[in-house]
N, C-alpha and C. Protein backbone atom coordinates (compact mmCIF):
# COMPACT_ATOMS: atom_id res chain seq x y z
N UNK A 1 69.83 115.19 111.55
CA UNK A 1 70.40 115.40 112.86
C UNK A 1 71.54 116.41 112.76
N UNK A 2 71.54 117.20 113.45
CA UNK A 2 73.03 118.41 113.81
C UNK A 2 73.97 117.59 114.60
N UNK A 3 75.22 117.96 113.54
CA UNK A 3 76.25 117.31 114.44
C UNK A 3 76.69 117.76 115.65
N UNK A 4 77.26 117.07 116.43
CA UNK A 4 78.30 117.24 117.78
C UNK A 4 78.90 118.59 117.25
N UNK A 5 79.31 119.82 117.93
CA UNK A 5 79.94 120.43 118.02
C UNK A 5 81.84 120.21 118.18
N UNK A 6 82.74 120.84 117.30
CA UNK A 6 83.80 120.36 117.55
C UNK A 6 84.82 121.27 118.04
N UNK A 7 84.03 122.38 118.51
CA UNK A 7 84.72 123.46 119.06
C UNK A 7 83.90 124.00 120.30
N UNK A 8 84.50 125.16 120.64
CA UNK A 8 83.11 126.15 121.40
C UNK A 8 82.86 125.34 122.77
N UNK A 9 81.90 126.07 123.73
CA UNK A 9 81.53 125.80 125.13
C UNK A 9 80.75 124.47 125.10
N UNK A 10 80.15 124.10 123.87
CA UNK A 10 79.50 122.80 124.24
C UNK A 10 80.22 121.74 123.31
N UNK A 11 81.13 121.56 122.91
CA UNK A 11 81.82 120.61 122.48
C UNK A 11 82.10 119.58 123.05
N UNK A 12 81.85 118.16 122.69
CA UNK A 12 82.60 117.35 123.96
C UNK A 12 83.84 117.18 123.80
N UNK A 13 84.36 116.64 125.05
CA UNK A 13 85.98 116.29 124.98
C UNK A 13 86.25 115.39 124.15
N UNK A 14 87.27 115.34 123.06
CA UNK A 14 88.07 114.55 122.27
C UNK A 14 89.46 114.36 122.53
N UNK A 15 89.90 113.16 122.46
CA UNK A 15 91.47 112.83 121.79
C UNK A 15 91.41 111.98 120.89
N UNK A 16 92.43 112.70 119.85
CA UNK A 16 92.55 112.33 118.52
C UNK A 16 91.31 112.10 117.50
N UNK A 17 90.75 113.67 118.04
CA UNK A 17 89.39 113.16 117.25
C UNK A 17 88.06 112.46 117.48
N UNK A 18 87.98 111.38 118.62
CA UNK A 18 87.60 110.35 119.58
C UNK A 18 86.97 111.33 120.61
N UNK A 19 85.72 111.06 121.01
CA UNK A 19 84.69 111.45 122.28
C UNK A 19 85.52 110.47 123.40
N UNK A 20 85.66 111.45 124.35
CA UNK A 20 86.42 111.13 125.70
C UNK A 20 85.65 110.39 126.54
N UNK A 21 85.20 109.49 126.85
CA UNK A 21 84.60 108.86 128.07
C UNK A 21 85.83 108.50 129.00
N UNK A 22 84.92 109.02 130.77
CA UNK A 22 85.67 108.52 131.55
C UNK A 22 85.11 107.42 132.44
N UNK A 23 83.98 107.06 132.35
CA UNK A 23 83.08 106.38 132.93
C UNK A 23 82.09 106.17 131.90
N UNK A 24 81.43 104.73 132.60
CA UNK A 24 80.28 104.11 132.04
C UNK A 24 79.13 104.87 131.58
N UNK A 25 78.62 105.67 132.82
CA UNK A 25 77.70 106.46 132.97
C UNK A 25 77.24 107.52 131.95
N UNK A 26 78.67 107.69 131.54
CA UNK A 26 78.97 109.33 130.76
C UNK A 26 78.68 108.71 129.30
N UNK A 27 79.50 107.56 128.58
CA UNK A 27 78.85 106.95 127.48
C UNK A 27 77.27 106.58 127.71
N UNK A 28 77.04 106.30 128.22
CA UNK A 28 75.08 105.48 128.54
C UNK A 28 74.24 107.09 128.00
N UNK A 29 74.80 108.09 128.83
CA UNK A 29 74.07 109.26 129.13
C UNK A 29 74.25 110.01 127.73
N UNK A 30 75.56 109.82 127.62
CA UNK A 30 75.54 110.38 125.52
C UNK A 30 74.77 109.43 124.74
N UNK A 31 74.79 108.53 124.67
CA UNK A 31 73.89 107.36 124.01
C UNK A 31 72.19 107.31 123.64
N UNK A 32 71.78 107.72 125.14
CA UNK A 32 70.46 108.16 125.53
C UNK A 32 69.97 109.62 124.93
N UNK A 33 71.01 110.31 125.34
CA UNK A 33 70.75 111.61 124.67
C UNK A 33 70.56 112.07 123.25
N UNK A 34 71.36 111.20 122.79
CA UNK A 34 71.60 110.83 121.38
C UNK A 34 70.75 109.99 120.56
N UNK A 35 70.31 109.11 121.48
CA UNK A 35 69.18 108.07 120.87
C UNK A 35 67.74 109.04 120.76
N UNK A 36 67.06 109.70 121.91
CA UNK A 36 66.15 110.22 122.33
C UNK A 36 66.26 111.70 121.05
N UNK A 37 67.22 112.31 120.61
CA UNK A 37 67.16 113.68 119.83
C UNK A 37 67.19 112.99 118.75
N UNK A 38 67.53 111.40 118.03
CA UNK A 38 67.24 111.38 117.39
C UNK A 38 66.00 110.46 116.36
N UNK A 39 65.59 110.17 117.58
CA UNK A 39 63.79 109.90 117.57
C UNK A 39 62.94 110.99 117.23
N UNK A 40 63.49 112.41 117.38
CA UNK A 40 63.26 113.86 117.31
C UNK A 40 62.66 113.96 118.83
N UNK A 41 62.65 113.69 119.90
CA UNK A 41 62.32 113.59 120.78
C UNK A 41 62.30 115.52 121.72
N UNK A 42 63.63 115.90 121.17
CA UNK A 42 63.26 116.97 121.05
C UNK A 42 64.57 117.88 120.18
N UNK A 43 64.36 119.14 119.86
CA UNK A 43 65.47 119.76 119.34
C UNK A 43 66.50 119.81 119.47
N UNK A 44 67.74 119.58 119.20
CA UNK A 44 69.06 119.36 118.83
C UNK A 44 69.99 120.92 119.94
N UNK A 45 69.37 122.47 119.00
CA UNK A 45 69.72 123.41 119.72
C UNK A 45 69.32 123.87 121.04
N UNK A 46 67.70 123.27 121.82
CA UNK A 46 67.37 123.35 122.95
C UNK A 46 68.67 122.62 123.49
N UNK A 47 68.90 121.55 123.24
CA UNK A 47 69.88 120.72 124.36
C UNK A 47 70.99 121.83 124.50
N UNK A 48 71.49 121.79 123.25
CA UNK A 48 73.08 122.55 123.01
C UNK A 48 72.72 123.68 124.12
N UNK A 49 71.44 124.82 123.53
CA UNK A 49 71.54 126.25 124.94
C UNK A 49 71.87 125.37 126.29
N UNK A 50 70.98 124.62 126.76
CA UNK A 50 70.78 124.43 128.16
C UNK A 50 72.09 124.06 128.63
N UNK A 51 72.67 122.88 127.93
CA UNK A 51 74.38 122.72 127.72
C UNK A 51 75.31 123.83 128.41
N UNK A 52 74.91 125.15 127.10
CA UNK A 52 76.01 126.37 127.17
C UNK A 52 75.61 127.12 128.53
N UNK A 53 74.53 126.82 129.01
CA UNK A 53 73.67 127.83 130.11
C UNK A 53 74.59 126.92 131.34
N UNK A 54 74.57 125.67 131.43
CA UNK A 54 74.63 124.96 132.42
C UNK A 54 76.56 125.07 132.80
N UNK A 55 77.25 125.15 131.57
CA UNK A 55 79.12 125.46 131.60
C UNK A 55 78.89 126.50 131.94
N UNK A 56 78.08 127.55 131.63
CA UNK A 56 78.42 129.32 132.20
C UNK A 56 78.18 129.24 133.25
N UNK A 57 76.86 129.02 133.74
CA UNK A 57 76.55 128.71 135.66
C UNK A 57 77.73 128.19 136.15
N UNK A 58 78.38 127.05 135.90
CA UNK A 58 79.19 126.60 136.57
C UNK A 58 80.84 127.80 136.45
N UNK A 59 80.82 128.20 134.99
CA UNK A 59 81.84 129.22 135.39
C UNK A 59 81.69 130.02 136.02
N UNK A 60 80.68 130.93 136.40
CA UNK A 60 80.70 131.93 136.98
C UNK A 60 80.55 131.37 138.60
N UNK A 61 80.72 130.13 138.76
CA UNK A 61 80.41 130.13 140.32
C UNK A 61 81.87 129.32 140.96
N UNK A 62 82.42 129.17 140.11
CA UNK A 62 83.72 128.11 140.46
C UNK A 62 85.04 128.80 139.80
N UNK A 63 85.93 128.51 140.81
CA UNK A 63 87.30 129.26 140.00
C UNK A 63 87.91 127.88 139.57
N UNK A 64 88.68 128.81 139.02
CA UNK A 64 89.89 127.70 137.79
C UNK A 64 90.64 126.41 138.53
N UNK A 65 90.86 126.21 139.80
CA UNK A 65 91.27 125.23 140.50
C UNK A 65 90.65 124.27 140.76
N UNK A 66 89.48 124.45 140.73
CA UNK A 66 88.83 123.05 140.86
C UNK A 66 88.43 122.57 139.34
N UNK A 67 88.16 120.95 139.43
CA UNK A 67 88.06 120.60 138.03
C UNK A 67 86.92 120.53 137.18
N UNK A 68 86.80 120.57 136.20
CA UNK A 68 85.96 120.86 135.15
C UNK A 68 85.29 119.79 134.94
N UNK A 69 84.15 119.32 134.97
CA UNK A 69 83.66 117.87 134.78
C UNK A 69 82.45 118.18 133.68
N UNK A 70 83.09 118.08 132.13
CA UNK A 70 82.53 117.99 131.38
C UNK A 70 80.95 117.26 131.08
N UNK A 71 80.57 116.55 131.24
CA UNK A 71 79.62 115.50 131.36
C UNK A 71 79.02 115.57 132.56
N UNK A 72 79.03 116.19 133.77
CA UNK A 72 78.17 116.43 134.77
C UNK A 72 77.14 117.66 134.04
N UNK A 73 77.73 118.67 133.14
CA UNK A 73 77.37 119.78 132.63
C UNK A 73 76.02 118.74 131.50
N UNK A 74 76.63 118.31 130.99
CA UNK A 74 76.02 117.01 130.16
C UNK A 74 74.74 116.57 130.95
N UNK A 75 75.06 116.19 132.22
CA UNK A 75 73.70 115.45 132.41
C UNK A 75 72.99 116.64 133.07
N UNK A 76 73.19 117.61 133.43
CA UNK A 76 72.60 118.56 134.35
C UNK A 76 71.44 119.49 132.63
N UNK A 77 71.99 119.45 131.92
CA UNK A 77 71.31 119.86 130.28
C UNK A 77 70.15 119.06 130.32
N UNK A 78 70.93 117.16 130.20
CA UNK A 78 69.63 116.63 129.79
C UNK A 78 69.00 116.26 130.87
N UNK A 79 68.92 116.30 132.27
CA UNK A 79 67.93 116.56 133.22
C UNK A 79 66.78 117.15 132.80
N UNK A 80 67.54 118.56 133.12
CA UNK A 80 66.21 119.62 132.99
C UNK A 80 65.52 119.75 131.37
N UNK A 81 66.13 119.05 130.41
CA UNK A 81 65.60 119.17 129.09
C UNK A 81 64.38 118.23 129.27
N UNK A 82 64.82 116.90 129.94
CA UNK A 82 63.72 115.69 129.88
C UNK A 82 62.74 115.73 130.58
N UNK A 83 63.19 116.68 131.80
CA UNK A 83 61.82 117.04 132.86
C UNK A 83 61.09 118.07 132.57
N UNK A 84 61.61 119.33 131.79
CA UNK A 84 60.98 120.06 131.03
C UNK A 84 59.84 119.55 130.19
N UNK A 85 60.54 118.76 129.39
CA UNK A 85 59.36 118.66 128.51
C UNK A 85 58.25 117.17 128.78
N UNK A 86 58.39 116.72 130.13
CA UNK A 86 57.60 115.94 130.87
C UNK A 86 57.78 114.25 130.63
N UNK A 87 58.78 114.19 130.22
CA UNK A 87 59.36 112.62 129.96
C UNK A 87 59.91 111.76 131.17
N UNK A 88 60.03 112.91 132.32
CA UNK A 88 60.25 112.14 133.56
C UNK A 88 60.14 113.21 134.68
N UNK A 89 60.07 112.81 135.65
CA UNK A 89 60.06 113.90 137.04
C UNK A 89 61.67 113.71 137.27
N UNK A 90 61.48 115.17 137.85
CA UNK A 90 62.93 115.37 138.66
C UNK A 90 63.09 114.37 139.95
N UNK A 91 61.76 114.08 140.25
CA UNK A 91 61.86 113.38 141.64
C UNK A 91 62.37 111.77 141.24
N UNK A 92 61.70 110.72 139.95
CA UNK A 92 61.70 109.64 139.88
C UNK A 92 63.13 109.79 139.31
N UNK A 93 64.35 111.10 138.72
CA UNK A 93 65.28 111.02 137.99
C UNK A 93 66.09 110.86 139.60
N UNK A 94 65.96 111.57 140.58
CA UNK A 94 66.76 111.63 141.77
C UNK A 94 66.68 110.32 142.42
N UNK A 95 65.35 109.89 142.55
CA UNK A 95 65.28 108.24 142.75
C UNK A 95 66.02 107.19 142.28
N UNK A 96 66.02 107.40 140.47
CA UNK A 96 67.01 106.64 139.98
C UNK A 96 68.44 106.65 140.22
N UNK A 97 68.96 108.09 140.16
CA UNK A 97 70.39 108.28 140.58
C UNK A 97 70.99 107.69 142.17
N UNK A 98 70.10 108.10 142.96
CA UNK A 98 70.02 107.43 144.27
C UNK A 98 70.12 105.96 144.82
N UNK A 99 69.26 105.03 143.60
CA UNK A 99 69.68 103.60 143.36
C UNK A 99 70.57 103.50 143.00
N UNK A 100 71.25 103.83 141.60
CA UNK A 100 72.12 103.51 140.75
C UNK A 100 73.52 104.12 142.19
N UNK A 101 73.63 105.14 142.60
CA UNK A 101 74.83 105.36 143.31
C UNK A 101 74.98 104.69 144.65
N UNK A 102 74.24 103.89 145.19
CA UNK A 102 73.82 103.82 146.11
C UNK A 102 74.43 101.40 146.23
N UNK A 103 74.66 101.24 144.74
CA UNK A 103 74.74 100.22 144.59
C UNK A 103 76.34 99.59 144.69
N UNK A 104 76.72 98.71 145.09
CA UNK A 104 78.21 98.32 145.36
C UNK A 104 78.96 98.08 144.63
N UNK A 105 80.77 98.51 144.74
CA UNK A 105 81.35 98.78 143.50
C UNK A 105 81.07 97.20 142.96
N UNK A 106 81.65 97.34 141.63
CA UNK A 106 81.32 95.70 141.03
C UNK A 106 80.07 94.55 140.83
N UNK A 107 79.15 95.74 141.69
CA UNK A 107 77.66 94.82 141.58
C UNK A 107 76.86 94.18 140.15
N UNK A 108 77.63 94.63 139.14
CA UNK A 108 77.38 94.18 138.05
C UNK A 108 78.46 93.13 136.99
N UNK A 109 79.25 92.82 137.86
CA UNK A 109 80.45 92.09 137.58
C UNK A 109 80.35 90.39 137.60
N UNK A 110 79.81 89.44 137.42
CA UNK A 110 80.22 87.78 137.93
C UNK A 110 81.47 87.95 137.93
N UNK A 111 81.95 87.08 139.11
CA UNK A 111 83.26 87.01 138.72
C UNK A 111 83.79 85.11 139.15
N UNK A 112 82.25 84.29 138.61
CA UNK A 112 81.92 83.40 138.98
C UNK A 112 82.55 82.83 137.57
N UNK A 113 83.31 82.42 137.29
CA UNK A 113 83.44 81.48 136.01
C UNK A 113 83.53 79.80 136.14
């Protein structure tokens, strides 16, 4: 397996060394991504281009004031990587996102003890 990048346009965010999660979602989605490339599911540097393709699109269309959301770049890579190579439709991936956002804060919480 090729490691994580620790520099450069596709690097993920670190402190102290440590992968930055800011949400649930964003660990699950590195996890998956990570699990799936290393099943060999598919190449290591396909992801990384689509990655670097997907931060440049977004630079060239957004100025410096608005914020940078590392891991949207992240899932927008492994979207089109997984529908590319026919592991899911774009349509059943929009379906899923559509449930999953669509569900109430804490819906996965008991808070029945």
């Amino acid at each position: 397996m090729t490691g994580l990048p620790v520099d450069g346009p596709a690097a993920p965010p670190r402190r102290n060394g440590e992968l930055v999660f800011d949400a649930p979602w964003q660990t699950r989605l590195f996890g998956l991504t990570m699990a799936l490339h290393e099943s060999e599911a598919f190449e290591w540097e396909d992801f990384r281009q689509r990655l670097i393709a997907a931060i440049g699109e977004w630079d060239s269309s957004h100025g410096e004031a608005e914020p940078y959301e590392y891991w949207t770049h992240w899932q927008t890579a492994f979207e089109g990587l997984v529908g590319d190579l026919g592991m899911v439709s774009a349509t059943a991936l929009h379906d899923r996102a559509s449930a999953y956002a669509a569900r109430p804060a804490g819906h996965d919480h008991d808070h029945h003890h």
